[in-house]
C-alpha atoms as a PDB file:
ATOM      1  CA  UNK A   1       0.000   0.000   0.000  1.00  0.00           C
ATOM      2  CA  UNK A   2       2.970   2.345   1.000  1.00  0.00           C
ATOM      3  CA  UNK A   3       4.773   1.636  -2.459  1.00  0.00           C
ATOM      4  CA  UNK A   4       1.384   2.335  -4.407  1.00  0.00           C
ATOM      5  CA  UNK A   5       0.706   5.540  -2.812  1.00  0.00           C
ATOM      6  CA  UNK A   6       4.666   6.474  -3.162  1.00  0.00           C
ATOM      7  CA  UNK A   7       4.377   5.862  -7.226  1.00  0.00           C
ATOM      8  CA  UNK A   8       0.727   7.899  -7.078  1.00  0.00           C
ATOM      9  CA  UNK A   9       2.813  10.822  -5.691  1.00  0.00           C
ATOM     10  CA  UNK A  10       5.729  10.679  -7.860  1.00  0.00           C
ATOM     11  CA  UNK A  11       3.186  10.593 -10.864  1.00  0.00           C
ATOM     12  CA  UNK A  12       0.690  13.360  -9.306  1.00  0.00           C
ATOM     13  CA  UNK A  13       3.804  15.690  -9.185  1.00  0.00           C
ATOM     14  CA  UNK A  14       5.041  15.070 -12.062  1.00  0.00           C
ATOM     15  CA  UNK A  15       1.389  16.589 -13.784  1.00  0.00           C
ATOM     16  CA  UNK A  16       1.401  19.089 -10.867  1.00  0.00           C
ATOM     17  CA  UNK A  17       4.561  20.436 -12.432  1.00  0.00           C
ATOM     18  CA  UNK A  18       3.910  20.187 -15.964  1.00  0.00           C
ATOM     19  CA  UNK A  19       0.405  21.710 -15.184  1.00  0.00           C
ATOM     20  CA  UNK A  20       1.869  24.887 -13.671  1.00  0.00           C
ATOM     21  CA  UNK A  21       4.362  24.889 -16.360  1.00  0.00           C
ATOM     22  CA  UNK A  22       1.576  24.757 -19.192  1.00  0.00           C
ATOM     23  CA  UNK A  23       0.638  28.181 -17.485  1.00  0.00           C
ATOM     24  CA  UNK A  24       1.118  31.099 -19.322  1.00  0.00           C
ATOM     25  CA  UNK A  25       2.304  33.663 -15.937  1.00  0.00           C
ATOM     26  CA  UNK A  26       3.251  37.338 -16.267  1.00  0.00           C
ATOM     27  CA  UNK A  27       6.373  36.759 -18.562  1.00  0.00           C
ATOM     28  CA  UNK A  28       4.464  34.359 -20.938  1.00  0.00           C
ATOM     29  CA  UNK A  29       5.705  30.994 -19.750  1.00  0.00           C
ATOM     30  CA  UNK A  30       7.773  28.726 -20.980  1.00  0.00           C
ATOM     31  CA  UNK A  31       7.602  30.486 -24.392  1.00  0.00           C
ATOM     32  CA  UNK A  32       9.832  33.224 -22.569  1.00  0.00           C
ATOM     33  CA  UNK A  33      12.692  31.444 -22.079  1.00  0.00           C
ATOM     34  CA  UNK A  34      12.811  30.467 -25.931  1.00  0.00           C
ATOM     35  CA  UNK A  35      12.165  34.326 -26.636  1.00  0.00           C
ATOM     36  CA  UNK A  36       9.428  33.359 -28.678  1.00  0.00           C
ATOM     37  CA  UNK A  37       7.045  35.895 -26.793  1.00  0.00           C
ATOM     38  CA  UNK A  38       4.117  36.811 -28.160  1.00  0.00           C
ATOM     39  CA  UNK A  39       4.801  37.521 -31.928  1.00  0.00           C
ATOM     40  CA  UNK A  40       4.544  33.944 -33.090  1.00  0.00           C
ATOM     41  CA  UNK A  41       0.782  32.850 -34.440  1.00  0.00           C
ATOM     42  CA  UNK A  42       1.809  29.433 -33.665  1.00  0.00           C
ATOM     43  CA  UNK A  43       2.698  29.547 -30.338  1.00  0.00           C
ATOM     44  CA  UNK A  44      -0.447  31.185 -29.256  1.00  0.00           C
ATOM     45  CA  UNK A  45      -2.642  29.730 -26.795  1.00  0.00           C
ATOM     46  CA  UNK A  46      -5.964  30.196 -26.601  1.00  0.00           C
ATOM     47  CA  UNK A  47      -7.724  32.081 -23.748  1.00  0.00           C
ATOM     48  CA  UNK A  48      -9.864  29.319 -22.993  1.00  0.00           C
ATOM     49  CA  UNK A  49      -6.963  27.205 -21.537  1.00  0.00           C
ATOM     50  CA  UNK A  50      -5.649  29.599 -18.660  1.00  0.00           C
ATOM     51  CA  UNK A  51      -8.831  28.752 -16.521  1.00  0.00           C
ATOM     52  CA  UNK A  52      -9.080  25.428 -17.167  1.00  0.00           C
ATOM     53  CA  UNK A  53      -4.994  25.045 -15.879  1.00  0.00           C
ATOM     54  CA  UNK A  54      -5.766  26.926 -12.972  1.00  0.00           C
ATOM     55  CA  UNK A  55      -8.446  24.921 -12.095  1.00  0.00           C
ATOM     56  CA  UNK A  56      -6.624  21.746 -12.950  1.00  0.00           C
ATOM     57  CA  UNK A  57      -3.525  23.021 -11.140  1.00  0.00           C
ATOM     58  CA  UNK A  58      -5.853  23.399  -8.071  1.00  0.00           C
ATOM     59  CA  UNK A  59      -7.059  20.329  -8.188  1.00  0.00           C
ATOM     60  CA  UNK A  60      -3.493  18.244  -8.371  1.00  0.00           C
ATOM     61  CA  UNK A  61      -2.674  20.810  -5.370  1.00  0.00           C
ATOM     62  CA  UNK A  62      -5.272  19.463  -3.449  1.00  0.00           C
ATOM     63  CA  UNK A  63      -4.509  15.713  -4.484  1.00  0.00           C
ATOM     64  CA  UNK A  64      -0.813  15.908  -3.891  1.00  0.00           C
ATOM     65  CA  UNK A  65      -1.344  17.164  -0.047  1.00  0.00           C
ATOM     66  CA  UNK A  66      -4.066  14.301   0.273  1.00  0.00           C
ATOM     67  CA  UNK A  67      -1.558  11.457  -0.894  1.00  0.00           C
ATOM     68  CA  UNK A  68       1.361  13.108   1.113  1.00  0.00           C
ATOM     69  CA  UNK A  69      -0.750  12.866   4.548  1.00  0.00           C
ATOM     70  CA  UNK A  70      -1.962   9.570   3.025  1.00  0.00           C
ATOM     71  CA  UNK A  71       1.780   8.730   3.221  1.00  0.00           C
ATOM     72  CA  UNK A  72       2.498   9.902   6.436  1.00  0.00           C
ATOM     73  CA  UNK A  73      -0.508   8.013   7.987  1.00  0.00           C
ATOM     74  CA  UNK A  74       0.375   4.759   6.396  1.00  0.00           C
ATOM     75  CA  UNK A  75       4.233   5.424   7.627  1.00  0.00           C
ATOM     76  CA  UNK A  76       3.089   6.360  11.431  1.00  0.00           C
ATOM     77  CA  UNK A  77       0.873   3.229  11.575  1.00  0.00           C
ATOM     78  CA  UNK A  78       3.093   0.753  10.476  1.00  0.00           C
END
């Protein structure tokens, strides 16, 4: 049970990173750092996306910190 809920956290960060990396922030996210900015058409995201990766970046939040005390329980009552 301990080894199951250690790979679910592994994976569940791993999305909770890309997730918040998929994010376009104030200096236009990982299209900054290729200096691609804004001037490309094909880089563009829409604006229909930046909600729904907030949302979804909440939600991994929220399951990462349930699988981490998850962890912890399973550790302390061992």
């Amino acid at each position: 049970m301990i080894l199951a809920a250690k790979i679910a956290l592994v994976v569940f960060s791993v999305i909770l990173v890309a997730v918040i990396l998929l994010q376009s922030g104030r200096s236009a996210g990982l299209g900054a750092i290729t200096g691609g900015g804004n001037e490309g058409g094909a880089s563009r995201r829409g604006k229909g996306t930046d909600p729904l990766l907030a949302k979804a970046t909440s939600v991994m939040a929220v399951v990462f910190y349930v699988v981490t005390l998850l962890i912890a329980y399973l550790v302390a009552h061992q």
